[in-house]
N, C-alpha and C. Protein backbone atom coordinates (compact mmCIF):
# COMPACT_ATOMS: atom_id res chain seq x y z
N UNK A 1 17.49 40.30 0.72
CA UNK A 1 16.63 39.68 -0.28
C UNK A 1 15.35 40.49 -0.40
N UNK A 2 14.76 40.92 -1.43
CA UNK A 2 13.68 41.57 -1.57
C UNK A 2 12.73 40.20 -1.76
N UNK A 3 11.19 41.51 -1.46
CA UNK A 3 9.88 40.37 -1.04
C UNK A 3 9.68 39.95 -2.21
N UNK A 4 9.44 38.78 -2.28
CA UNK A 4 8.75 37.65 -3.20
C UNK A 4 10.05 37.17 -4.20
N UNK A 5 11.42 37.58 -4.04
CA UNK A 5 11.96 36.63 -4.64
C UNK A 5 13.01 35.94 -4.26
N UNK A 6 12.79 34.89 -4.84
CA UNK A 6 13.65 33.31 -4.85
C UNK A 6 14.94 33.24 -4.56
N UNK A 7 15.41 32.99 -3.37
CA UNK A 7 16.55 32.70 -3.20
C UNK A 7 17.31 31.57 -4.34
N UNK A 8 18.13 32.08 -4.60
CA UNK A 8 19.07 31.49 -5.99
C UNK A 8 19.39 29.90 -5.31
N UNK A 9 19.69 29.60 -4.47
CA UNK A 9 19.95 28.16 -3.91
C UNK A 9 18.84 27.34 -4.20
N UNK A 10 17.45 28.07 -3.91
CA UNK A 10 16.25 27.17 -4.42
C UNK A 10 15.84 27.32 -6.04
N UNK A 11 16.73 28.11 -6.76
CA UNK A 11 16.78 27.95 -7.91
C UNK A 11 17.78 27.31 -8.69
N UNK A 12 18.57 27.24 -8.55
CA UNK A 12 19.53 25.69 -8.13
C UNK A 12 18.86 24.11 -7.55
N UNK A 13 18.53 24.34 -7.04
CA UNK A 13 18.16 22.78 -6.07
C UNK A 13 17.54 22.80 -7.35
N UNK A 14 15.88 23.10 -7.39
CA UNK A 14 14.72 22.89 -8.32
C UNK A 14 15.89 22.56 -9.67
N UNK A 15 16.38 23.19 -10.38
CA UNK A 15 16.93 23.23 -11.53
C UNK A 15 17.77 22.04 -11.86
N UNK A 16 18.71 21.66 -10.47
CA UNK A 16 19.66 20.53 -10.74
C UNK A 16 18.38 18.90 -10.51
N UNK A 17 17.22 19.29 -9.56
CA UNK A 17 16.62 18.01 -9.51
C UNK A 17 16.06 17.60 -10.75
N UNK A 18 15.03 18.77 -11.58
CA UNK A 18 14.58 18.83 -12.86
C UNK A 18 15.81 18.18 -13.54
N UNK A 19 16.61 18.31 -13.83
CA UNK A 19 17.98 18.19 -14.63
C UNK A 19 18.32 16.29 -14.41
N UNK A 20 18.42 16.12 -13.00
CA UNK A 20 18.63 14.93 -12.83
C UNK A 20 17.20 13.91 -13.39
N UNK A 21 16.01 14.15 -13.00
CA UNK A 21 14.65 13.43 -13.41
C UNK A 21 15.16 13.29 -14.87
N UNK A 22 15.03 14.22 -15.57
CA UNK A 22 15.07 14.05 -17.33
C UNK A 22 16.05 13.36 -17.28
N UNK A 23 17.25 13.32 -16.77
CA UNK A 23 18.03 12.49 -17.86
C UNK A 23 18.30 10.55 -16.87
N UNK A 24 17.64 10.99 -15.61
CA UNK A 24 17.48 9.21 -15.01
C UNK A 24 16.95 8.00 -15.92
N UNK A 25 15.07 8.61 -16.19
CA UNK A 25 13.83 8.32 -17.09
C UNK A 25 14.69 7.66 -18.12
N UNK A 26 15.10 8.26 -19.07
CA UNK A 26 15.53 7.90 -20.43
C UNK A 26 16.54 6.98 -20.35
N UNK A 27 17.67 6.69 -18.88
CA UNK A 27 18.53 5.84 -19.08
C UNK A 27 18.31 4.74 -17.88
N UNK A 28 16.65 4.90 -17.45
CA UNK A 28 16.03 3.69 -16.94
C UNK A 28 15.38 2.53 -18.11
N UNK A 29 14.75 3.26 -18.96
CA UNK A 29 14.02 2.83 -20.47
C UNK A 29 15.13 1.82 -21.37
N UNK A 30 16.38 2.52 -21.53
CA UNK A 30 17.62 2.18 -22.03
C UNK A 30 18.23 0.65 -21.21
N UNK A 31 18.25 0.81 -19.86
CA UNK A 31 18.73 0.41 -19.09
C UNK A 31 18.00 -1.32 -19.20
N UNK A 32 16.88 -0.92 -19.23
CA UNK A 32 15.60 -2.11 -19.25
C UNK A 32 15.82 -2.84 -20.52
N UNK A 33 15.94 -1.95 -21.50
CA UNK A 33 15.99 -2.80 -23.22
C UNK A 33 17.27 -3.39 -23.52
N UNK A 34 18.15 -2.80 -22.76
CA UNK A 34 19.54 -3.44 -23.05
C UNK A 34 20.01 -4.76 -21.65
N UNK A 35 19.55 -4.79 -20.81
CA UNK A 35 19.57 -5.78 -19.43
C UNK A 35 19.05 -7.19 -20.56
N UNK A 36 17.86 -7.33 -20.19
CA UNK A 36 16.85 -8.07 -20.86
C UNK A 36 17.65 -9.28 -21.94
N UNK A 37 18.05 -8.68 -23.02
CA UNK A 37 18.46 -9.73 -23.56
C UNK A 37 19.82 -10.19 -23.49
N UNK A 38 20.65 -9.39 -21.90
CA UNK A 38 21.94 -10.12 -21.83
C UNK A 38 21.14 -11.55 -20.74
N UNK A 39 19.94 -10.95 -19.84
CA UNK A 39 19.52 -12.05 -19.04
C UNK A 39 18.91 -13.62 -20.08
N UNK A 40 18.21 -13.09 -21.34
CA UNK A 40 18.03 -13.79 -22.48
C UNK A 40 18.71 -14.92 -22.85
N UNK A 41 20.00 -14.06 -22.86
CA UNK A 41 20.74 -15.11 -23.11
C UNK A 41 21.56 -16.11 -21.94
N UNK A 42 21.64 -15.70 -21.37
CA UNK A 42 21.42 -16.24 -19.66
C UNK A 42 20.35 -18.07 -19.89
N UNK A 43 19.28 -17.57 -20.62
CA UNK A 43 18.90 -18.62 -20.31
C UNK A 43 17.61 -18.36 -19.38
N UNK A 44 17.12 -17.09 -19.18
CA UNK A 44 16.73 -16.90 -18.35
C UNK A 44 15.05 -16.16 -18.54
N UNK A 45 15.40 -15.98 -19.89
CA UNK A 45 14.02 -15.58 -20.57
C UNK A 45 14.20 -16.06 -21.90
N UNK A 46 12.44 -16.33 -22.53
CA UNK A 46 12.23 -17.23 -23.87
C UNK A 46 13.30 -16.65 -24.80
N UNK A 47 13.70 -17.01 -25.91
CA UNK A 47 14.97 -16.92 -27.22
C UNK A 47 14.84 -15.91 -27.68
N UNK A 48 13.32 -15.38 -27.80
CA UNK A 48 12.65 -14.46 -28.76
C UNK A 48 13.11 -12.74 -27.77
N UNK A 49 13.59 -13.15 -27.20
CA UNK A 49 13.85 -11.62 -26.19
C UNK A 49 15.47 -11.06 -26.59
N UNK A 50 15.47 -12.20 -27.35
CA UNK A 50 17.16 -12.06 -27.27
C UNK A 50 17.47 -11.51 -29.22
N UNK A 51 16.15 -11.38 -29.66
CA UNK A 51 16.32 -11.29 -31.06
C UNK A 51 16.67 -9.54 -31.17
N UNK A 52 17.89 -9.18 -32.44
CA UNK A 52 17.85 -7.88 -32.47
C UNK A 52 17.74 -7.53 -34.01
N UNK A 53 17.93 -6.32 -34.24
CA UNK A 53 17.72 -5.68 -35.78
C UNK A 53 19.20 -5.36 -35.92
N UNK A 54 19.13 -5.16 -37.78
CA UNK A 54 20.66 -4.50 -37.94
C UNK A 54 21.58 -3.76 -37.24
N UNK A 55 20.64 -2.85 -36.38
CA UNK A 55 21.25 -2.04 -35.81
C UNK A 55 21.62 -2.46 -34.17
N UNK A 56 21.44 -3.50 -33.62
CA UNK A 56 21.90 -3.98 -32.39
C UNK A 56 20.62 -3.78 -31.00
N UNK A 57 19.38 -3.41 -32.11
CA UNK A 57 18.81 -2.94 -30.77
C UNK A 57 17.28 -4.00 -30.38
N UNK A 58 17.47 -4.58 -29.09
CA UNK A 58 16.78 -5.78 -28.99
C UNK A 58 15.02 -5.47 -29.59
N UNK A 59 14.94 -5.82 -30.20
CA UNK A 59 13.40 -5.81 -31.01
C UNK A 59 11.90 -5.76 -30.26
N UNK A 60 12.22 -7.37 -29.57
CA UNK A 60 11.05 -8.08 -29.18
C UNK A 60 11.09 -6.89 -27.50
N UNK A 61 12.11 -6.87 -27.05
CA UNK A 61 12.32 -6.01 -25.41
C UNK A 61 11.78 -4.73 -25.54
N UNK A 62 12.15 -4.25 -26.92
CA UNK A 62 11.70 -2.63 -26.96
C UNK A 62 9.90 -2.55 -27.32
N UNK A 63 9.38 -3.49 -28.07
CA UNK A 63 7.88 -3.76 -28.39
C UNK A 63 7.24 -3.70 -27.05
N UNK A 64 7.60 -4.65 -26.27
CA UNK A 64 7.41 -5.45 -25.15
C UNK A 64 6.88 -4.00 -24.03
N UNK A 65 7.86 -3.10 -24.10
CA UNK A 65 7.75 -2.06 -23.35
C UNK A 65 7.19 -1.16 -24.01
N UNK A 66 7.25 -1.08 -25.05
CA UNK A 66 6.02 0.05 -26.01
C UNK A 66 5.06 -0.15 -25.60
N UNK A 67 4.78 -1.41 -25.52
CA UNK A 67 2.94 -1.92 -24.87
C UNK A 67 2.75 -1.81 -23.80
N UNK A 68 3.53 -2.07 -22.98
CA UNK A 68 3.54 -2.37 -21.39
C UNK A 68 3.25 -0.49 -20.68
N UNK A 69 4.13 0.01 -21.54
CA UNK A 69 4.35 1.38 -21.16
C UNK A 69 2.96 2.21 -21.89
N UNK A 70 2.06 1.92 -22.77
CA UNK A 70 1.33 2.33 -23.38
C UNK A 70 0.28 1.96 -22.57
N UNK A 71 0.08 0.36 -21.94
CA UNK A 71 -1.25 -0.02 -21.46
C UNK A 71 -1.30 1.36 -19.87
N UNK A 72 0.18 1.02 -19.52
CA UNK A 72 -0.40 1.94 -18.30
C UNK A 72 -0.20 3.28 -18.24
N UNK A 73 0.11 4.04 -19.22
CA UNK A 73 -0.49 5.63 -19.51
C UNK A 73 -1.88 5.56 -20.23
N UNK A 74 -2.63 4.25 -20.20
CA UNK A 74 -4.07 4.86 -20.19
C UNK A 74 -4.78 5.21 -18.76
N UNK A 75 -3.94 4.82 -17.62
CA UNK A 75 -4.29 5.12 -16.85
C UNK A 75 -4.60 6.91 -16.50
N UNK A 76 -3.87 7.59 -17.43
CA UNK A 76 -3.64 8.45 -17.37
C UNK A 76 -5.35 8.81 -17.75
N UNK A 77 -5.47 8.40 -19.10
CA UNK A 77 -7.19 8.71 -19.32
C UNK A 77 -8.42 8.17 -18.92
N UNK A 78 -7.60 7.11 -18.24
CA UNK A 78 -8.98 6.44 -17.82
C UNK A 78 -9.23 6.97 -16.53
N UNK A 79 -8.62 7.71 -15.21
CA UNK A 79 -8.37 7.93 -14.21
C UNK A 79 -9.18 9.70 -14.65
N UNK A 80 -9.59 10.03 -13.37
CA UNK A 80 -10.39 11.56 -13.63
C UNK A 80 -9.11 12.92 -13.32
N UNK A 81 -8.28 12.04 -12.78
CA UNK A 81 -6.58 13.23 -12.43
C UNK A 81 -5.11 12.58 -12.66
N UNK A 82 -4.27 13.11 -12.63
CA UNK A 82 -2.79 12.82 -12.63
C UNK A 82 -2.62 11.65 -11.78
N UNK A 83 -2.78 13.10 -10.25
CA UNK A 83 -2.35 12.35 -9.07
C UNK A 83 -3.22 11.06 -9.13
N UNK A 84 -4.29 10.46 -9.41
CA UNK A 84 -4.87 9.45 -8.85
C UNK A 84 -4.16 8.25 -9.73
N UNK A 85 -3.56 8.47 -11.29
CA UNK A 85 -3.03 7.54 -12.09
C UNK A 85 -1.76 7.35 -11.78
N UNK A 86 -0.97 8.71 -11.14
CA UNK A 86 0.52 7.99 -10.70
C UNK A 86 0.61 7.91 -9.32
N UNK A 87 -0.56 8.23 -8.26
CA UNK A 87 -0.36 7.60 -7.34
C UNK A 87 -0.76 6.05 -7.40
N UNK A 88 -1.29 5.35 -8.41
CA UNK A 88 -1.78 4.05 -8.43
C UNK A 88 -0.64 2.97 -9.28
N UNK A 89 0.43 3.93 -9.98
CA UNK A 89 1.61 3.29 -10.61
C UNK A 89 2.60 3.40 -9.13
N UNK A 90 2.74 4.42 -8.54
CA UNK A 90 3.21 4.08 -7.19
C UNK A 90 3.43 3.08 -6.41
N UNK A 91 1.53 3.03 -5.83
CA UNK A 91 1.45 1.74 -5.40
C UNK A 91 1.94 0.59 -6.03
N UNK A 92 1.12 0.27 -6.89
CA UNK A 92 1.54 -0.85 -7.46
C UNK A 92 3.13 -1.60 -7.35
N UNK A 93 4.08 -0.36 -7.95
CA UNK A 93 5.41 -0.35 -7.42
C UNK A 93 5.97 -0.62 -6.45
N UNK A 94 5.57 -0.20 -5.22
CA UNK A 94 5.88 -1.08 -3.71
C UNK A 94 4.89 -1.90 -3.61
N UNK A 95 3.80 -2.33 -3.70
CA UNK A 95 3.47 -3.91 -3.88
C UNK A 95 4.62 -4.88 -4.30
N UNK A 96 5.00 -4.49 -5.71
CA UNK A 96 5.88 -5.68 -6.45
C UNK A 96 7.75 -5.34 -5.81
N UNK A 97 7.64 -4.50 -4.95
CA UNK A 97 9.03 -4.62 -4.68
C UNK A 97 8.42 -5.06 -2.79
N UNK A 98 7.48 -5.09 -2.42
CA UNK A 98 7.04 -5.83 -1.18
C UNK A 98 7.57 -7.39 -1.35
N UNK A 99 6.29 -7.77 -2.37
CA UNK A 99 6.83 -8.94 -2.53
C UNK A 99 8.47 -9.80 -2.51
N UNK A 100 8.82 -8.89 -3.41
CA UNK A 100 10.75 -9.31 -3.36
C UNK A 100 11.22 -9.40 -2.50
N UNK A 101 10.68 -8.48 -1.67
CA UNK A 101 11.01 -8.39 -0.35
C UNK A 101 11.16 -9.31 0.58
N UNK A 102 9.80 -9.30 0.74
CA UNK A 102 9.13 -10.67 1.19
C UNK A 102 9.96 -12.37 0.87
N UNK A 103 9.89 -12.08 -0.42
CA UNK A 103 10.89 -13.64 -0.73
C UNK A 103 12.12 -13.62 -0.87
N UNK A 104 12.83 -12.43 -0.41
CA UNK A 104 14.18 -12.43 -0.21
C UNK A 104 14.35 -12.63 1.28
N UNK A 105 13.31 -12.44 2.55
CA UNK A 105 13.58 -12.93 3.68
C UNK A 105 12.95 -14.30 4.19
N UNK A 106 12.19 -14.41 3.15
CA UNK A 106 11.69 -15.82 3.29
C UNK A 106 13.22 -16.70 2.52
N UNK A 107 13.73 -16.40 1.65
CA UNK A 107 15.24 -17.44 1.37
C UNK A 107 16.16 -17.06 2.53
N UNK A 108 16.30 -16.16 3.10
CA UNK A 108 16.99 -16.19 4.17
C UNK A 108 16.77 -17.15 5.02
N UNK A 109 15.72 -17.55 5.34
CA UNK A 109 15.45 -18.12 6.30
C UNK A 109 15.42 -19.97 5.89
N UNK A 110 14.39 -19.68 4.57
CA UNK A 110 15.02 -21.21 4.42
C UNK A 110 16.57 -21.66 3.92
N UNK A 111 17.39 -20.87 3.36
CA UNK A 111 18.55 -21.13 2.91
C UNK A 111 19.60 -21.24 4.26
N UNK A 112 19.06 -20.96 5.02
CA UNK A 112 20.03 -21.05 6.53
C UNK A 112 19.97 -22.57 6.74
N UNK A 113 18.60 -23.42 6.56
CA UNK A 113 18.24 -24.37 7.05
C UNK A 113 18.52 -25.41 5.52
N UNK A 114 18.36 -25.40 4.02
CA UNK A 114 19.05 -26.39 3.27
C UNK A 114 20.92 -26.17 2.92
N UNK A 115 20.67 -25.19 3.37
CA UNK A 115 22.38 -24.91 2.87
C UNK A 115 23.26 -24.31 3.76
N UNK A 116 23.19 -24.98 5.67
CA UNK A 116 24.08 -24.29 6.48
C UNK A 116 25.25 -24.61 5.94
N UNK A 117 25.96 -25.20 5.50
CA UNK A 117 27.33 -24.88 5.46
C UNK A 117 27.82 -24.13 4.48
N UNK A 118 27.09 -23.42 3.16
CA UNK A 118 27.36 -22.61 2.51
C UNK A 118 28.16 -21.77 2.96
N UNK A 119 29.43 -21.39 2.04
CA UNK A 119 30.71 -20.12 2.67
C UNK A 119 29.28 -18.51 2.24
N UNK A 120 29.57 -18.06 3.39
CA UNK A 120 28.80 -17.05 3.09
C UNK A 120 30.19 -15.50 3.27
N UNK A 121 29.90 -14.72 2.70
CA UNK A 121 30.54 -13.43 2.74
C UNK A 121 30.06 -12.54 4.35
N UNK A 122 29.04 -13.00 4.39
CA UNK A 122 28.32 -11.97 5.95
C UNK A 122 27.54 -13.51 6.38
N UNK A 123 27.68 -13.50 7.81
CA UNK A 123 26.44 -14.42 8.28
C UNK A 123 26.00 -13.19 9.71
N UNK A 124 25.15 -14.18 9.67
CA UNK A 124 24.07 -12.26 10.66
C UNK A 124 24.33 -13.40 12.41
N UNK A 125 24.61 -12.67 13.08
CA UNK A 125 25.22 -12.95 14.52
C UNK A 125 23.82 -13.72 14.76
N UNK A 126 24.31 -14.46 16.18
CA UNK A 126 23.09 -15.08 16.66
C UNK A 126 22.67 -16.43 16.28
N UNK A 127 23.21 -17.13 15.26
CA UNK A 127 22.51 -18.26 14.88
C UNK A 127 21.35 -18.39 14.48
N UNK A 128 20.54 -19.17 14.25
CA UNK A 128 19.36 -19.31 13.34
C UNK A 128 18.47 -18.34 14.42
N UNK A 129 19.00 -18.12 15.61
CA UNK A 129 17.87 -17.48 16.27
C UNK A 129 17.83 -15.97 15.28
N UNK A 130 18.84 -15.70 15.39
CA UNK A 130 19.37 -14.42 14.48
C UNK A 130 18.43 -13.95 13.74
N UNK A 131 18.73 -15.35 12.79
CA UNK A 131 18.13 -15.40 11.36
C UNK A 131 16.85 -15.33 11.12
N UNK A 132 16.22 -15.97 12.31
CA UNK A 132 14.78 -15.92 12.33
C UNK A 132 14.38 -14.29 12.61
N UNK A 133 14.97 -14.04 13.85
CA UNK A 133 14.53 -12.57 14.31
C UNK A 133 14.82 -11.52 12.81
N UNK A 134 15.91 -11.46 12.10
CA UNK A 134 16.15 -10.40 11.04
C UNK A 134 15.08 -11.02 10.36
N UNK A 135 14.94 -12.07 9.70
CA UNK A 135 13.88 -13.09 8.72
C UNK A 135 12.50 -12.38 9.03
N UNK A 136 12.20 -12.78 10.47
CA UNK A 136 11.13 -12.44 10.68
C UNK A 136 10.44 -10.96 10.91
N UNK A 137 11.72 -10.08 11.05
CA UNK A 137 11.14 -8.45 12.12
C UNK A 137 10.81 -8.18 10.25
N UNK A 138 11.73 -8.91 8.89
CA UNK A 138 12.08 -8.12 8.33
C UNK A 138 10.25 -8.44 7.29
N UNK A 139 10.24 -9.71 7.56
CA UNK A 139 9.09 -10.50 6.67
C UNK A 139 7.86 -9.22 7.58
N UNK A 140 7.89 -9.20 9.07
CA UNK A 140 6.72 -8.77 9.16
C UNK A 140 6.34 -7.33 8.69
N UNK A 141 7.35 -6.87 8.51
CA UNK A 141 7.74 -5.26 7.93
C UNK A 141 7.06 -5.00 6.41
N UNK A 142 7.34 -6.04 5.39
CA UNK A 142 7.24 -6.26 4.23
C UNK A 142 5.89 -6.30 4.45
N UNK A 143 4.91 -7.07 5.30
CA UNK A 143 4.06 -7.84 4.84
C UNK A 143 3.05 -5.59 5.79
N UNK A 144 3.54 -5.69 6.33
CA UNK A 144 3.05 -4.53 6.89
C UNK A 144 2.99 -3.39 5.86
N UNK A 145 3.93 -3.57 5.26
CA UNK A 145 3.96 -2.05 4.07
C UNK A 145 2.83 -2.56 3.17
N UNK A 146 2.93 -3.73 2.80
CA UNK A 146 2.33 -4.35 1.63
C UNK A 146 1.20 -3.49 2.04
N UNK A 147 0.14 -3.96 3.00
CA UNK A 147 -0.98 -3.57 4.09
C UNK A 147 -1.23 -1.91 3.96
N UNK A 148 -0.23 -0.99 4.39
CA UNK A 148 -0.17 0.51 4.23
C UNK A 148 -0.44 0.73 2.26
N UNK A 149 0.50 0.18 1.34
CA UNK A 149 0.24 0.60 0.36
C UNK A 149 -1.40 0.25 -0.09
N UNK A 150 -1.75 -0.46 0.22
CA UNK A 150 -3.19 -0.75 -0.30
C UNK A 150 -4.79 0.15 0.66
N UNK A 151 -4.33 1.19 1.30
CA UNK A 151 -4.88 2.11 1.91
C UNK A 151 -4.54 3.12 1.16
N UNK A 152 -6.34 3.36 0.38
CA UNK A 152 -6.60 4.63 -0.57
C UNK A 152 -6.57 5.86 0.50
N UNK A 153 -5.29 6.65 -0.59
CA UNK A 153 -5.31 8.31 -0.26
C UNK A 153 -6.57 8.96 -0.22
N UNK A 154 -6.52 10.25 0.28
CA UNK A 154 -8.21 10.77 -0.17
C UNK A 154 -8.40 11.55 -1.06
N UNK A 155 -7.57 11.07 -2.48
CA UNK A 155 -8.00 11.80 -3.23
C UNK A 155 -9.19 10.57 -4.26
N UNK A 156 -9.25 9.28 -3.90
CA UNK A 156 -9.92 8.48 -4.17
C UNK A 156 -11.21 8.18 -3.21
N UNK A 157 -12.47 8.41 -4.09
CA UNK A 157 -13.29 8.48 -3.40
C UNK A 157 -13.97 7.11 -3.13
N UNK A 158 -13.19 5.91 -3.77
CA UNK A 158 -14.10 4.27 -4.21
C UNK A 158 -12.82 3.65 -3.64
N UNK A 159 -12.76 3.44 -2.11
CA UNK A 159 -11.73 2.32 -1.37
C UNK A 159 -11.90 1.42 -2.28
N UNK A 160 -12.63 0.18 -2.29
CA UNK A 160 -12.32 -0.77 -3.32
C UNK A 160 -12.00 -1.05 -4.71
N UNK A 161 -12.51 0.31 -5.44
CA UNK A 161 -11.91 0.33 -6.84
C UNK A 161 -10.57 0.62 -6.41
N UNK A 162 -9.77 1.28 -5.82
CA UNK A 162 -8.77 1.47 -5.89
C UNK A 162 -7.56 0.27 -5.20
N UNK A 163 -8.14 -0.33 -4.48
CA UNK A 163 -7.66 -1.64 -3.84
C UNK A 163 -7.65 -2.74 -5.22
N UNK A 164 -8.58 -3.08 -5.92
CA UNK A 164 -8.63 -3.91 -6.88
C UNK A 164 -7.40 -3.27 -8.08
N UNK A 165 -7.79 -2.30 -8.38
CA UNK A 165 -7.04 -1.87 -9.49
C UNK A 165 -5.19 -1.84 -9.32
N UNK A 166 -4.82 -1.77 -7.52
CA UNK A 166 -3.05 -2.05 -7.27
C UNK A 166 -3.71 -3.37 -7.14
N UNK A 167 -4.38 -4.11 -6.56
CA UNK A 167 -4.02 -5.26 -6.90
C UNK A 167 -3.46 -6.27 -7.67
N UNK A 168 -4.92 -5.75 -9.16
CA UNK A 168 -5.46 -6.47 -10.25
C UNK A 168 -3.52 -5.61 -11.16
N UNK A 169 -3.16 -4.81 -10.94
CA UNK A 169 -2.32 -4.35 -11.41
C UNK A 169 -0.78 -4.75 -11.25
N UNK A 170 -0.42 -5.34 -10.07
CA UNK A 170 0.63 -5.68 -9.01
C UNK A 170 0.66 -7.00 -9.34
N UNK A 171 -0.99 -7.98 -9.89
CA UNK A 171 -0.72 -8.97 -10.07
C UNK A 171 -0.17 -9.36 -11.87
N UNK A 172 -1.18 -8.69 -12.26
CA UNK A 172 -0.49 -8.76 -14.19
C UNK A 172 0.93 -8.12 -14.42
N UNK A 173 1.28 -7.40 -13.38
CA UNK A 173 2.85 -7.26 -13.76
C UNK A 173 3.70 -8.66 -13.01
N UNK A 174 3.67 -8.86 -12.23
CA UNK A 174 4.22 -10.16 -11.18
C UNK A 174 3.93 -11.85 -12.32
N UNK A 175 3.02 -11.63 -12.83
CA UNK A 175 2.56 -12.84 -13.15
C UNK A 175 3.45 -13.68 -14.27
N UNK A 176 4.22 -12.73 -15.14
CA UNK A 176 4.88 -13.32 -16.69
C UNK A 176 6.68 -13.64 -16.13
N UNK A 177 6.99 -13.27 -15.31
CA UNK A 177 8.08 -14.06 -14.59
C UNK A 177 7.97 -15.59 -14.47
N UNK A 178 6.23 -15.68 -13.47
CA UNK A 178 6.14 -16.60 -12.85
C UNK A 178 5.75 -18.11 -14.53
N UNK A 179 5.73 -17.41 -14.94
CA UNK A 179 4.70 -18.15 -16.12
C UNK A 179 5.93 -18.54 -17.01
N UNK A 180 6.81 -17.92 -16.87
CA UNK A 180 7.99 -18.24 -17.78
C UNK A 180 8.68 -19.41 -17.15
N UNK A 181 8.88 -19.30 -15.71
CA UNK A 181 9.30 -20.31 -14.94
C UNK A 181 8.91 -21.40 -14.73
N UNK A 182 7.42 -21.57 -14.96
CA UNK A 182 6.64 -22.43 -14.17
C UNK A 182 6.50 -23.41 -15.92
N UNK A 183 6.69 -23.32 -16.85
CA UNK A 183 6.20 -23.86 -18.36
C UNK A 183 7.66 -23.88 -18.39
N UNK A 184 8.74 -22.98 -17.89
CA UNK A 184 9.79 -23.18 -18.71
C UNK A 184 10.14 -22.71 -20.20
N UNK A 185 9.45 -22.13 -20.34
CA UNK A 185 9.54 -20.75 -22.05
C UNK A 185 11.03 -20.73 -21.98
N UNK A 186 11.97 -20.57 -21.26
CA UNK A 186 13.37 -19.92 -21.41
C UNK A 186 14.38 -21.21 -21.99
């Protein structure tokens, strides 16, 4: 190999990862607008999610994310760098999959206790002691990351602006689930 150039395998790797990113993105976007109003109709979100145009393509879902996706690429300008706007869509991101987390081992634990005799496909060895120990190693894990994600990198020089903003951010995305549920919109 002569000096300074690129072994062809790392021009490969780079090339096939580039290759895979572009075409994930576009059939995550897709993925989101077309889910949505089969859950819609589910029953599971308000009527208006479920409305489409001539052409089959859900209306109110694709708006919904025009905005959603627009409010937070101002982060992009409102932020003084890249890294500081998508390391803060990052965060935010394991915040709201903490949480799930979180209340997927918190139903573990109470669903052992209203619904033992449920036929289950897997039950976790051990008995409720089990359940508690996975429940619990798994709750304290969750609640621990939660904790790590909200510790500013150093490319942020304002710990608390940046704590407020995954917060204040983690919470306005989390919140229109809860609001749908709680009024009953669906």
């Amino acid at each position: 190999m002569v000096e300074g150039e690129v072994p062809m395998i790392s021009t490969d790797t780079c090339s096939s990862s580039h290759d895979s990113t572009l075409s994930f993105n576009p059939g995550m976007v897709g993925t989101v607008a077309s889910a949505a109003p089969v859950v819609a109709l589910d029953g599971h979100l308000p009527p208006m999610f479920n409305r489409h145009n001539k052409y089959g393509s859900p209306v109110a879902i694709l708006v919904i994310q025009a905005l959603i996706g627009s409010v937070i690429s101002l982060l992009y300008v409102i932020l003084p760098s890249v890294n500081q706007a998508y390391w803060i869509m990052s965060a935010m991101t394991v915040e709201l999959l903490c949480i799930m987390y979180f209340l997927i081992f918190a139903s573990l634990i109470k669903l052992r206790y209203s619904k033992p005799d449920q036929p289950r496909p897997f039950k976790i060895p051990g008995g409720m002691a089990g359940v508690w120990i996975v429940g619990g190693i798994g709750g304290i894990g969750v609640v621990f990351a939660f904790i790590v994600g909200l510790i500013p990198p150093a490319i942020f020089s304002n710990a608390p602006l940046y704590v407020g903003s995954v917060l204040l951010g983690t919470f306005l995305l989390a919140v229109p689930p809860l609001v749908f549920m709680k009024f009953r919109l669906c």
